[in-house]
Protein backbone atom coordinates (compact mmCIF):
# COMPACT_ATOMS: atom_id res chain seq x y z
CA UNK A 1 61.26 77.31 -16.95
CA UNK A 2 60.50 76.91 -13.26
CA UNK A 3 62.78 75.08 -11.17
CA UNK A 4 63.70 74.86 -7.85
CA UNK A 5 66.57 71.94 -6.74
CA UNK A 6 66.60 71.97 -2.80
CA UNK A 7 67.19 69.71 0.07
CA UNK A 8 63.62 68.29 1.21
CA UNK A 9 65.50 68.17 5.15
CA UNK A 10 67.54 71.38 4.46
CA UNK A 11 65.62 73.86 7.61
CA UNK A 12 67.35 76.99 5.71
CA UNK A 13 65.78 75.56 2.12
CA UNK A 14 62.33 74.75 4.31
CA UNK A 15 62.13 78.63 5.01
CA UNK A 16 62.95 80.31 1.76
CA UNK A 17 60.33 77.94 0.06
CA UNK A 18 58.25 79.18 3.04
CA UNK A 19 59.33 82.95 2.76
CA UNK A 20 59.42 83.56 -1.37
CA UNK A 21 56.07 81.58 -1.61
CA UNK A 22 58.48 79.50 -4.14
CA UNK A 23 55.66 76.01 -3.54
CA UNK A 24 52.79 78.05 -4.80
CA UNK A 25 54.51 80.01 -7.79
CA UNK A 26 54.62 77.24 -9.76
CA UNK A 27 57.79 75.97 -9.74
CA UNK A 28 58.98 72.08 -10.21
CA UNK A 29 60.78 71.10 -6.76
CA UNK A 30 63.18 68.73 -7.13
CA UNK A 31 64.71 67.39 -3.56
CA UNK A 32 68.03 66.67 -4.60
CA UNK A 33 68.65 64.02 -2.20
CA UNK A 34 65.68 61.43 -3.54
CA UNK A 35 66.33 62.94 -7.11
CA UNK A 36 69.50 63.30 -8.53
CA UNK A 37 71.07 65.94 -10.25
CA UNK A 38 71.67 65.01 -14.01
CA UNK A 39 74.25 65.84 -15.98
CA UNK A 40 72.05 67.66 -18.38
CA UNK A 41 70.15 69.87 -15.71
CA UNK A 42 74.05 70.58 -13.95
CA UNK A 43 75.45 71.56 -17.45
CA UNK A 44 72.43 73.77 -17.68
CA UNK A 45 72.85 75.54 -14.27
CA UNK A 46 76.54 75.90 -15.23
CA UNK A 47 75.68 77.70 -18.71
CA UNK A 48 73.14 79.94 -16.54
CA UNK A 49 75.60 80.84 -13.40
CA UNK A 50 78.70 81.08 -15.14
CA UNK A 51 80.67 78.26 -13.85
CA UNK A 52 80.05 75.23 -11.53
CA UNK A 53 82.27 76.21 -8.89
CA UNK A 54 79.87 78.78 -8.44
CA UNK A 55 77.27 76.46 -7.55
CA UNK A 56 79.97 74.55 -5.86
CA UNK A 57 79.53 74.26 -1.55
CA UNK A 58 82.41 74.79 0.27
CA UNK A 59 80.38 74.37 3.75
CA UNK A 60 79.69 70.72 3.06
CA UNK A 61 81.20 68.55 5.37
CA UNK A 62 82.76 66.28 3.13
CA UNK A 63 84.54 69.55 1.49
CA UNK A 64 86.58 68.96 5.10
CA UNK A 65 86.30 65.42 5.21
CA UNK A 66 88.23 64.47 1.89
CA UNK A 67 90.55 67.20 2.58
CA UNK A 68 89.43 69.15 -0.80
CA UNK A 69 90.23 72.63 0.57
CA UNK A 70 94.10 72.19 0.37
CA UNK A 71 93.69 70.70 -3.13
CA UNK A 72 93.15 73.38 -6.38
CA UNK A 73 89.74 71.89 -7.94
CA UNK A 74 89.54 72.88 -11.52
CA UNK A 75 85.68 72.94 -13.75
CA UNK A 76 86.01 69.77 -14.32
CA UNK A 77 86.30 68.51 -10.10
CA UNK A 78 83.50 70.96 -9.30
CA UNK A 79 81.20 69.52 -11.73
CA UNK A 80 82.12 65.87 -11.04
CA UNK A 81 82.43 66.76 -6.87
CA UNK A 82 78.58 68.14 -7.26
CA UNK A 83 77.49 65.13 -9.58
CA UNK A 84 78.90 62.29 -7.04
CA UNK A 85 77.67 63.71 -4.19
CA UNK A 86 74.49 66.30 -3.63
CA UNK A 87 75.59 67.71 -0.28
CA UNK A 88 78.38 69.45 -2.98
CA UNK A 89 75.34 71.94 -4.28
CA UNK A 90 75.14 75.70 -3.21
CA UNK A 91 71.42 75.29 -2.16
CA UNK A 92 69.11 76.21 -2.86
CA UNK A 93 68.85 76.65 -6.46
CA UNK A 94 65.86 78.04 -8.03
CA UNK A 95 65.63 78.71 -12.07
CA UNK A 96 63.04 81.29 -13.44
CA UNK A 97 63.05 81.95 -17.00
CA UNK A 98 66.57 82.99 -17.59
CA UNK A 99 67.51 83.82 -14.40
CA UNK A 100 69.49 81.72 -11.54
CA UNK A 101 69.34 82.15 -7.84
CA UNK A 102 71.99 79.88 -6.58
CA UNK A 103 72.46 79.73 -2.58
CA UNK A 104 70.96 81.19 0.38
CA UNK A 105 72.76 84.64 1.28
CA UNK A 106 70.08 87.62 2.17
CA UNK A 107 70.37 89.59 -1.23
CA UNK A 108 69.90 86.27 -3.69
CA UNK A 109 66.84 85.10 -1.53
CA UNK A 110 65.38 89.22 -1.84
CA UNK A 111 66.00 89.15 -5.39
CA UNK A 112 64.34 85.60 -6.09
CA UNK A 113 61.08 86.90 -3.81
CA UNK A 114 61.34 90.27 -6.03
CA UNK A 115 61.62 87.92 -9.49
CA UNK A 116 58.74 85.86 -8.35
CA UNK A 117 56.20 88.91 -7.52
């Protein structure tokens, strides 16, 4: 499997897809803003990544906004937090084989270009 979930107006997603190659490697893109993230595909990152606050975003604005940060989230919040709203995704995300890349820090964005060569 190929998968990429990003934010089509995300400038940060716009230039790994740009710098991995990521559009012309085959992958499915899936802008999670026009698509929504199923429970099925979430369960599946979760099984791949180890847990879903690890593909949980702390730097969305509503993380501030409904005033999660002085509240203890359990599994069960991150997955429903990420499933109600799609800002609540580490982006990007990008599945190859049985591998995850989740997020956009300098050594997960080498290692997905490195995967995809």
């Amino acid at each position: 499997m190929k998968k990429f979930y990003h934010l089509g107006t995300c400038t940060t997603c716009q230039a790994i897809i740009k710098e991995t190659g990521i559009d012309k490697a085959g992958f499915t893109m899936q802008d999670i803003k026009t698509e929504k993230i199923t429970p099925a595909q979430l369960d599946e990152m979760k099984k791949m990544a180890g847990s879903y606050e690890a593909l949980f975003s702390r730097r969305a604005l509503k993380y501030k906004e409904m005033g999660l940060k002085d509240k203890q989230l359990t599994e069960k919040d991150f997955r429903d937090l990420i499933l109600e709203e799609y800002t609540f995704l580490k982006r990007p995300v990008a599945i190859l084989k049985d591998k995850i890349f989740v997020g956009n820090d300098k050594k997960t964005v080498q290692a997905l270009k490195e995967a995809i060569k």
